[in-house]
PDB file of N, CA and C in Angstrom:
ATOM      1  N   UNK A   1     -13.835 -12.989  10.599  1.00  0.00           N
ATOM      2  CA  UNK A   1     -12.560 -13.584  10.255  1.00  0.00           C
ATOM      3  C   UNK A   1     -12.450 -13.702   8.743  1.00  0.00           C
ATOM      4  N   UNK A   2     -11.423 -13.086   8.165  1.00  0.00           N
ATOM      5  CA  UNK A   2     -11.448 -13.729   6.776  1.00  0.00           C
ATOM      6  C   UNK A   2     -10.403 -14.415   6.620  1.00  0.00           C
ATOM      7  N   UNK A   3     -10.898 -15.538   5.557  1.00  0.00           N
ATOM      8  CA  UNK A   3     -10.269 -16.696   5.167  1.00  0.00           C
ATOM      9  C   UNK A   3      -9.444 -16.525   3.779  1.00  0.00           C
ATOM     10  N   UNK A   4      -8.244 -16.630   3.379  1.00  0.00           N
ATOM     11  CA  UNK A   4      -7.506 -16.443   2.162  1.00  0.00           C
ATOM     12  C   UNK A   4      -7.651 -17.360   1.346  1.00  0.00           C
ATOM     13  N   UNK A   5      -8.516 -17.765   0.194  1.00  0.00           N
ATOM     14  CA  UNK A   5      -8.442 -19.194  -0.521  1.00  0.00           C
ATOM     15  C   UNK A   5      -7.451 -19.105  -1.538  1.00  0.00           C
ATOM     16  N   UNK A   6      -7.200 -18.249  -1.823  1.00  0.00           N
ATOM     17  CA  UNK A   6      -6.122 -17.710  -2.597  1.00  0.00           C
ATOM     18  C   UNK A   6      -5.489 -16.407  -2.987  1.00  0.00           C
ATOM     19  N   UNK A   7      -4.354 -15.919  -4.422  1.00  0.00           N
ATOM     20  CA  UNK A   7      -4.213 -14.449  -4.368  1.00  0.00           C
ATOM     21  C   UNK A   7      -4.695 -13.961  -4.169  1.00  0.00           C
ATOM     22  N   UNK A   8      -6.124 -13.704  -5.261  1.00  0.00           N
ATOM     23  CA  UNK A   8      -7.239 -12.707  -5.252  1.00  0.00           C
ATOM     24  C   UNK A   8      -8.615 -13.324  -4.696  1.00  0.00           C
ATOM     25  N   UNK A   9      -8.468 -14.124  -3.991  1.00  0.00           N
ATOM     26  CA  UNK A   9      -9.731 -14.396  -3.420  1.00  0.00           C
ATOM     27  C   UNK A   9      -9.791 -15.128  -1.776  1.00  0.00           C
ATOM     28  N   UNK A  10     -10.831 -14.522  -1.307  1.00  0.00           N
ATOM     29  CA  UNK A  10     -11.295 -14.631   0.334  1.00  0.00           C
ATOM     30  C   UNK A  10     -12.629 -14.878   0.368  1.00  0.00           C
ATOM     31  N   UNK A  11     -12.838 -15.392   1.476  1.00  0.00           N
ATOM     32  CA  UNK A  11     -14.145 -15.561   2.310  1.00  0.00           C
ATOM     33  C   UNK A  11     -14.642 -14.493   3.512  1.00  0.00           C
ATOM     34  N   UNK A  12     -15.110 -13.612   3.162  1.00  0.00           N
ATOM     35  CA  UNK A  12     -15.157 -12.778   4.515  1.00  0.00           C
ATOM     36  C   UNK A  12     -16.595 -13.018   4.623  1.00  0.00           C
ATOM     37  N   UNK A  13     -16.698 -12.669   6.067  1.00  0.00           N
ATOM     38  CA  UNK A  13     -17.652 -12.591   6.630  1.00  0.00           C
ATOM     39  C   UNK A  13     -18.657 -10.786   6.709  1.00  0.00           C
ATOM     40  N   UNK A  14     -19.922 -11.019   7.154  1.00  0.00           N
ATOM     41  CA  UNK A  14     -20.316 -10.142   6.509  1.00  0.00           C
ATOM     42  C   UNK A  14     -20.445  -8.795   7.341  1.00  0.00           C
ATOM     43  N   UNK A  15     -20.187  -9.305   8.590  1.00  0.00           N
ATOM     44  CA  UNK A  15     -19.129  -8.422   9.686  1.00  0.00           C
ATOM     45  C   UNK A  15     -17.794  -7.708   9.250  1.00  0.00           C
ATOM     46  N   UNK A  16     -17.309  -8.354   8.185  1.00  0.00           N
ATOM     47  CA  UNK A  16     -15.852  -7.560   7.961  1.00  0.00           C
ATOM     48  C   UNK A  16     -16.443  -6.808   6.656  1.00  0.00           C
ATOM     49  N   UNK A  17     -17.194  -7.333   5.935  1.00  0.00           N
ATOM     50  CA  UNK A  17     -17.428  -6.954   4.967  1.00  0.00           C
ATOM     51  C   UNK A  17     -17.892  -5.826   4.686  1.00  0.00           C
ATOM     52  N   UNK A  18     -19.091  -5.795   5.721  1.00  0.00           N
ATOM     53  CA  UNK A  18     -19.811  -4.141   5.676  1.00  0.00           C
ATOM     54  C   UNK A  18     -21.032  -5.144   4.623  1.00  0.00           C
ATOM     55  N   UNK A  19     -21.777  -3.633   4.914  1.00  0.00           N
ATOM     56  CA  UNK A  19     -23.192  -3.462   4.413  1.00  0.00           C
ATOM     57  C   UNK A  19     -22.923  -3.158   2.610  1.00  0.00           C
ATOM     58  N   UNK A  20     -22.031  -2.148   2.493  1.00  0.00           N
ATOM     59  CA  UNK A  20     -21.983  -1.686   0.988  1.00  0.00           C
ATOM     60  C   UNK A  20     -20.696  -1.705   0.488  1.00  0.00           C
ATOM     61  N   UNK A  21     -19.833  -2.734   1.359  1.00  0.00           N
ATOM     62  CA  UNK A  21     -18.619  -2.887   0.460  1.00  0.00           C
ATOM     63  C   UNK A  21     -18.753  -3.919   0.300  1.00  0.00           C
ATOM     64  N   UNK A  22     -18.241  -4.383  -0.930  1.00  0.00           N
ATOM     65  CA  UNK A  22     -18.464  -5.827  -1.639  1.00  0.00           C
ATOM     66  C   UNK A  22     -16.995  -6.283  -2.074  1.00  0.00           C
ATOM     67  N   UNK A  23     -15.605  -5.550  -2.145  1.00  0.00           N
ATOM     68  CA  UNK A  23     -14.971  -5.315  -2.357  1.00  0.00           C
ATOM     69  C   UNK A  23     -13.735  -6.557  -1.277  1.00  0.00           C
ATOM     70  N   UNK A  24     -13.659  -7.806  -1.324  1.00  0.00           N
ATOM     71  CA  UNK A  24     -12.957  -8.760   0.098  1.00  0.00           C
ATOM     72  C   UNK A  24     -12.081  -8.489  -0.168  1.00  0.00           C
ATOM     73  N   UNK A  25     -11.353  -8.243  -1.512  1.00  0.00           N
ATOM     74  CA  UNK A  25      -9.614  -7.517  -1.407  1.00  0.00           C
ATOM     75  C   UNK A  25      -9.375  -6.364  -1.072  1.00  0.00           C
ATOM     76  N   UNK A  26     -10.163  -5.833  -0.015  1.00  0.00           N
ATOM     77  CA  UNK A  26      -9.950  -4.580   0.625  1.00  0.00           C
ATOM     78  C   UNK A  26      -9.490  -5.197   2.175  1.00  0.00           C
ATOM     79  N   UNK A  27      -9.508  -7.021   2.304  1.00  0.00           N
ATOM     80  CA  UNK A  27      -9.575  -7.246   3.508  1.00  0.00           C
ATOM     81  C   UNK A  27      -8.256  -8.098   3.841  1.00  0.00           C
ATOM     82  N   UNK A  28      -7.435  -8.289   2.400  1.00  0.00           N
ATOM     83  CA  UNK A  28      -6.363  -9.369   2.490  1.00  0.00           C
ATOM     84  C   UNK A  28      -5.137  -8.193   2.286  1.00  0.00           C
ATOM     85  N   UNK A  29      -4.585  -8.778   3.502  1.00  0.00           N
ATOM     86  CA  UNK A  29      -2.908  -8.226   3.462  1.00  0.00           C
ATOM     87  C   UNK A  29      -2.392  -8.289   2.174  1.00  0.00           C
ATOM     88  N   UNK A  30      -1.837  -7.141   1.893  1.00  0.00           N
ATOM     89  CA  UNK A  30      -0.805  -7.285   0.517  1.00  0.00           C
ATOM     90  C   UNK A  30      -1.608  -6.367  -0.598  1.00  0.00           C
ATOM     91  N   UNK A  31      -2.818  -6.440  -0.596  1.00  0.00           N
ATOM     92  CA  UNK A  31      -3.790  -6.114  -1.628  1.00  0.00           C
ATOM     93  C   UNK A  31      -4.564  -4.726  -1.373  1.00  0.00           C
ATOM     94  N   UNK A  32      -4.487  -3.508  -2.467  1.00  0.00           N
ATOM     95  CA  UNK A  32      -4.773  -1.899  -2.429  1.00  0.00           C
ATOM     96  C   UNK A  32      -6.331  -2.061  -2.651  1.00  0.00           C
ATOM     97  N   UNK A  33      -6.890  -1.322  -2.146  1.00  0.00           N
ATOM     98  CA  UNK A  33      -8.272  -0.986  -2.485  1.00  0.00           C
ATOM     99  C   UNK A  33      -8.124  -0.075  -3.703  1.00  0.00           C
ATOM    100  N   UNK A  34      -8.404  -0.121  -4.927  1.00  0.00           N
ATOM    101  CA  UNK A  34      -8.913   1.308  -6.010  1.00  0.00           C
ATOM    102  C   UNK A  34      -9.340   2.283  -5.576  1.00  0.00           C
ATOM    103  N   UNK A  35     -10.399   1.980  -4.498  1.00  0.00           N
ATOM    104  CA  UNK A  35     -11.300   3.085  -4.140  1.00  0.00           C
ATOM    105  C   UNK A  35     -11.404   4.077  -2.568  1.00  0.00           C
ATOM    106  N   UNK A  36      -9.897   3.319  -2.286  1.00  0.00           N
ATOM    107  CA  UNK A  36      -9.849   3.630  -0.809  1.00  0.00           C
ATOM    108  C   UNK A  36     -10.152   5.259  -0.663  1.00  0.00           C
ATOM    109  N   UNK A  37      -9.580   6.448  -1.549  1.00  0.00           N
ATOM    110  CA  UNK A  37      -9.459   7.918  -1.853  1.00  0.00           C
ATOM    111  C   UNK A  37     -10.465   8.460  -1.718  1.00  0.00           C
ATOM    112  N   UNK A  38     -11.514   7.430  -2.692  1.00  0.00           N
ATOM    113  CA  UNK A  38     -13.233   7.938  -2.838  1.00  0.00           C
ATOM    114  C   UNK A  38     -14.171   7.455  -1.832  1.00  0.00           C
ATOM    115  N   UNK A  39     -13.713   6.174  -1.776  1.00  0.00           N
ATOM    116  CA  UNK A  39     -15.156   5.740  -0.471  1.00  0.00           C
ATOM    117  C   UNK A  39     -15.461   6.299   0.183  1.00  0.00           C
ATOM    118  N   UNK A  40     -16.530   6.359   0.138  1.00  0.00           N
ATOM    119  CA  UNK A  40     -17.653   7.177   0.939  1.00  0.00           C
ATOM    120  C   UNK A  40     -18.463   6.354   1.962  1.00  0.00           C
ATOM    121  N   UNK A  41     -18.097   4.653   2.026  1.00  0.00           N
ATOM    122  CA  UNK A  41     -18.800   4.010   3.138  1.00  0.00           C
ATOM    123  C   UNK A  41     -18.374   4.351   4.633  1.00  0.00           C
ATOM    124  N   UNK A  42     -19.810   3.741   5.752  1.00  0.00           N
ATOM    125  CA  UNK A  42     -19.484   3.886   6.928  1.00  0.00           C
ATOM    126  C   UNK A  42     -18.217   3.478   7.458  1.00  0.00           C
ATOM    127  N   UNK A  43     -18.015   1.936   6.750  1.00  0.00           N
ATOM    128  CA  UNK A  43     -16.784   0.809   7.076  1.00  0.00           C
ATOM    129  C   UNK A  43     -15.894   1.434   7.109  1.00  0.00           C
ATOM    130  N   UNK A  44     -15.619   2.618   5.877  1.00  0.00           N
ATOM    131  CA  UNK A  44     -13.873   2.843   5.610  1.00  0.00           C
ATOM    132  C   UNK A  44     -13.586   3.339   7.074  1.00  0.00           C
ATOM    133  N   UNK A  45     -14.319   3.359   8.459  1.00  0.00           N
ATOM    134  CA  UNK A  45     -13.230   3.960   9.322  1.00  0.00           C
ATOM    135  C   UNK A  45     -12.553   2.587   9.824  1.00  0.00           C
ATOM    136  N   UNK A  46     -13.096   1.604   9.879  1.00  0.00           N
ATOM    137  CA  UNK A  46     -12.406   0.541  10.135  1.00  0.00           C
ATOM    138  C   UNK A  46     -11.843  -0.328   9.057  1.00  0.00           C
ATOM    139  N   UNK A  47     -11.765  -0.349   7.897  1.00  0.00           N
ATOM    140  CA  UNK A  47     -11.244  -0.615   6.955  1.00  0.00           C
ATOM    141  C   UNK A  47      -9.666  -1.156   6.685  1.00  0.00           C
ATOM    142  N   UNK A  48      -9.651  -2.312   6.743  1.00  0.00           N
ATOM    143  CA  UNK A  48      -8.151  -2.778   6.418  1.00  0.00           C
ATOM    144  C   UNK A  48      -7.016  -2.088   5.845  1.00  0.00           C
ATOM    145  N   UNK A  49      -8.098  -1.630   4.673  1.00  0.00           N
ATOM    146  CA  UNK A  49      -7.423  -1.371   3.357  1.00  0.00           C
ATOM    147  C   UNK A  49      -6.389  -0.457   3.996  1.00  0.00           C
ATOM    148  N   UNK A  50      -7.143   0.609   4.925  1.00  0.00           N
ATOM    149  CA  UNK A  50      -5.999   1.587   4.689  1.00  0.00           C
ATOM    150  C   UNK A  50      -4.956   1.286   5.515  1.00  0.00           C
ATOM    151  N   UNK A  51      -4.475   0.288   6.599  1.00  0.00           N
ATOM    152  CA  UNK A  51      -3.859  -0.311   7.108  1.00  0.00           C
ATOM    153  C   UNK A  51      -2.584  -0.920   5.762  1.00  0.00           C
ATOM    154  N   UNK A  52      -3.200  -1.575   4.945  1.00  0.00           N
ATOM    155  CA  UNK A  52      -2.514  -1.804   3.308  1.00  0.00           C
ATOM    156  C   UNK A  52      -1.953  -0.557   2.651  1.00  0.00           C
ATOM    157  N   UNK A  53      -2.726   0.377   2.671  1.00  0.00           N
ATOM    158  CA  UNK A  53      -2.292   1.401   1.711  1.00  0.00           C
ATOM    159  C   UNK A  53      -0.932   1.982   2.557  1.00  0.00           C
ATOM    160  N   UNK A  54      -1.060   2.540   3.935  1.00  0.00           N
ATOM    161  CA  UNK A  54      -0.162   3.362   4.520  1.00  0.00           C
ATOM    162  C   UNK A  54       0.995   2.310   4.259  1.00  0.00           C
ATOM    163  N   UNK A  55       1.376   1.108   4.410  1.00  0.00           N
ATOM    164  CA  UNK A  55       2.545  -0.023   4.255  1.00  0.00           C
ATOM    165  C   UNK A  55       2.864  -0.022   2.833  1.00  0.00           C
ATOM    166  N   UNK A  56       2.110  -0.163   2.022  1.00  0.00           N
ATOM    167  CA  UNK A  56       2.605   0.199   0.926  1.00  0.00           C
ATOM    168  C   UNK A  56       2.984   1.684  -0.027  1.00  0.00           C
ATOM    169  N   UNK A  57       2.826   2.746   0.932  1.00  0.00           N
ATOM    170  CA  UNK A  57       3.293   4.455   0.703  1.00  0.00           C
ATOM    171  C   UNK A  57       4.179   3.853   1.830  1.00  0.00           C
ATOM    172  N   UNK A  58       4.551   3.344   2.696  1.00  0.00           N
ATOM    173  CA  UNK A  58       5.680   3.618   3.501  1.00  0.00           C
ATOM    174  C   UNK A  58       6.784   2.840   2.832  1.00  0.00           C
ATOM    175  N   UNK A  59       6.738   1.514   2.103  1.00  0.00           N
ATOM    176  CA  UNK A  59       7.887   0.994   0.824  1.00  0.00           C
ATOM    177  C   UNK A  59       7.794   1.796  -0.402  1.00  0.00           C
ATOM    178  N   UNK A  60       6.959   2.746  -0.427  1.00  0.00           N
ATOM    179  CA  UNK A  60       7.574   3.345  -1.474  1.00  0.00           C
ATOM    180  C   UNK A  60       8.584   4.445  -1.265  1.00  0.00           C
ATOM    181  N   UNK A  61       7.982   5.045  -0.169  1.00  0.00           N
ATOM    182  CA  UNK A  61       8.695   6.054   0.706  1.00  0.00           C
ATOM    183  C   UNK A  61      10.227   5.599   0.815  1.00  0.00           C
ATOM    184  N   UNK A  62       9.976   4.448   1.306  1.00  0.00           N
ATOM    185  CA  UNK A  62      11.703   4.161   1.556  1.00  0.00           C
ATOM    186  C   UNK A  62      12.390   3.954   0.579  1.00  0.00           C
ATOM    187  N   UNK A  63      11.515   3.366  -0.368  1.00  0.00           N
ATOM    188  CA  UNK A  63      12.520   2.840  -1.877  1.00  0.00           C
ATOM    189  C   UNK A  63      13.116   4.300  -2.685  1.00  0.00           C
ATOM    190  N   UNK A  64      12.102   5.394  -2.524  1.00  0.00           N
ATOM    191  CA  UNK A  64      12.264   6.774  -3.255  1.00  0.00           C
ATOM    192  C   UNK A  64      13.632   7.333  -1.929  1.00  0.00           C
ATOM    193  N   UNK A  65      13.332   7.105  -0.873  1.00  0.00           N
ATOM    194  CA  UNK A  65      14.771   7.614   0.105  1.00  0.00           C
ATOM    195  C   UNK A  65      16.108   7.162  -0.403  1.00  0.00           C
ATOM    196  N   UNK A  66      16.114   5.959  -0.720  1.00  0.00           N
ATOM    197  CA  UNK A  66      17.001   4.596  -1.380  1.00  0.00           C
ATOM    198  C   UNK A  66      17.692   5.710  -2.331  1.00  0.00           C
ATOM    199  N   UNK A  67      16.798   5.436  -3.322  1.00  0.00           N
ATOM    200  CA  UNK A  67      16.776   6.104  -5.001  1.00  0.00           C
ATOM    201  C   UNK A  67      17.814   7.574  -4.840  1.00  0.00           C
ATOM    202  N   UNK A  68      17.008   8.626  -4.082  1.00  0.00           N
ATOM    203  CA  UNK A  68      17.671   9.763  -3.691  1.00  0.00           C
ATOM    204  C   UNK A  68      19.240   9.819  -2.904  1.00  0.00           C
ATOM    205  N   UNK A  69      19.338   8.685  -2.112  1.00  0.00           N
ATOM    206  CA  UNK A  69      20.605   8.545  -1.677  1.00  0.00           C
ATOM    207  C   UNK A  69      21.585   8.075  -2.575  1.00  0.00           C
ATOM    208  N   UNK A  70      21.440   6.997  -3.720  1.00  0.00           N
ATOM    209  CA  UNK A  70      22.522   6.866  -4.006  1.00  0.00           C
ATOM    210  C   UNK A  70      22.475   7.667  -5.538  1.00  0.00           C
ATOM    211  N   UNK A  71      21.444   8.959  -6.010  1.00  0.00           N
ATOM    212  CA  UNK A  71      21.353   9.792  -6.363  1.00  0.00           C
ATOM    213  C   UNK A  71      22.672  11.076  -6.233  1.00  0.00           C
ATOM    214  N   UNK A  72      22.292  11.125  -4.487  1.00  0.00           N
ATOM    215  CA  UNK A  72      23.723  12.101  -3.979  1.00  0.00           C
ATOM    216  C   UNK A  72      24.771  11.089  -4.350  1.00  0.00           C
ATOM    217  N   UNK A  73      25.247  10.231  -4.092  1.00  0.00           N
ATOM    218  CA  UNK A  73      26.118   9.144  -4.258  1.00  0.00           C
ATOM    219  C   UNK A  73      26.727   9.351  -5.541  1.00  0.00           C
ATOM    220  N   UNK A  74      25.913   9.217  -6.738  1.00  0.00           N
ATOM    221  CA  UNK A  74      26.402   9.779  -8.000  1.00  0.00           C
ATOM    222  C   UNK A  74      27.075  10.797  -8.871  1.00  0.00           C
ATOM    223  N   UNK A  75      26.297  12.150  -7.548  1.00  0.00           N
ATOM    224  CA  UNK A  75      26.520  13.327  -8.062  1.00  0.00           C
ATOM    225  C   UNK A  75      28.114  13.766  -7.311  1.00  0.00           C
ATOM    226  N   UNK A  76      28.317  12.632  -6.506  1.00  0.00           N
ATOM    227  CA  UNK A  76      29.102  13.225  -5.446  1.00  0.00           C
ATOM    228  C   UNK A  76      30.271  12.721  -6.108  1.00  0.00           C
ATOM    229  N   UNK A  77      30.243  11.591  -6.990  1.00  0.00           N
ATOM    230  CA  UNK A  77      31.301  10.808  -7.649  1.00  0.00           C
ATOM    231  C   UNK A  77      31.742  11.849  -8.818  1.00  0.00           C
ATOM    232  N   UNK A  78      30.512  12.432  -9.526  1.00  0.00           N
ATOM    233  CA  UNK A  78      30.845  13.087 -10.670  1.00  0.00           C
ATOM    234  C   UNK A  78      31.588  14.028 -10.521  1.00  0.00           C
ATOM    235  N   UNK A  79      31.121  14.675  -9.393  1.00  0.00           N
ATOM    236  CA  UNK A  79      31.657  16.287  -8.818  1.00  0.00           C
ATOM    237  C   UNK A  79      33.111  16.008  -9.085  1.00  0.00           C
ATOM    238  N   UNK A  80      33.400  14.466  -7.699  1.00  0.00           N
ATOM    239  CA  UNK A  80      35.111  14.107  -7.813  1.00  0.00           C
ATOM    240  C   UNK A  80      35.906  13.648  -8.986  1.00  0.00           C
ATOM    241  N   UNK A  81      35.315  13.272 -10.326  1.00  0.00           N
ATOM    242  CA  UNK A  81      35.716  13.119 -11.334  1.00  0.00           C
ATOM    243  C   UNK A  81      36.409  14.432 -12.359  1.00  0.00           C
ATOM    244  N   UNK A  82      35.175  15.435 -12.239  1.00  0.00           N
ATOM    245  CA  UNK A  82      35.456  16.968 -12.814  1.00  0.00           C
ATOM    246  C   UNK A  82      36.503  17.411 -11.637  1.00  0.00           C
ATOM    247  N   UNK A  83      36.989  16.716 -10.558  1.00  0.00           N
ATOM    248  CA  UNK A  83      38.264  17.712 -10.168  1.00  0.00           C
ATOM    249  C   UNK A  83      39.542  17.257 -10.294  1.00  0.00           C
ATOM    250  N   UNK A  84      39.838  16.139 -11.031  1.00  0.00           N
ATOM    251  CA  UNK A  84      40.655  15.172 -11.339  1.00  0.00           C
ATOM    252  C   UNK A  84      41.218  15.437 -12.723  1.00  0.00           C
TER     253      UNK A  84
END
């Protein structure tokens, strides 16, 4: 179970923790691992982190969909301006 004592800091246990990750903000919602890309531990198959990472590529995902829509939105205004 890990415990949140605050932003950047938890209590995990050494069950969540793993053998060679030392890393407890790999275990709190909200918070990216650095090293999620490279790790090479056993843990990363059960690993929070990447549970974190995919949620945070999926708000970016949407925010860049966002961005691109009212992108067309712009271009679509300009187009109707140059026919005016």
């Amino acid at each position: 179970m890990v415990k949140q004592l605050g932003p950047r800091t938890a209590v995990v246990s050494s069950k969540e923790l793993g053998t060679n990750c030392w890393l407890p903000k790999r275990f709190i919602l909200g918070e990216r691992c650095d090293r999620i890309w490279t790790c090479s531990y056993p843990e990363k198959k059960t690993c929070q982190a990447i549970h974190t990472e995919i949620s945070c590529l999926a708000q970016k995902q949407e925010h860049l969909l966002q961005v691109h829509s009212n992108i067309d939105i712009r271009v679509k205004e300009l187009l109707e301006m140059l026919e005016k």
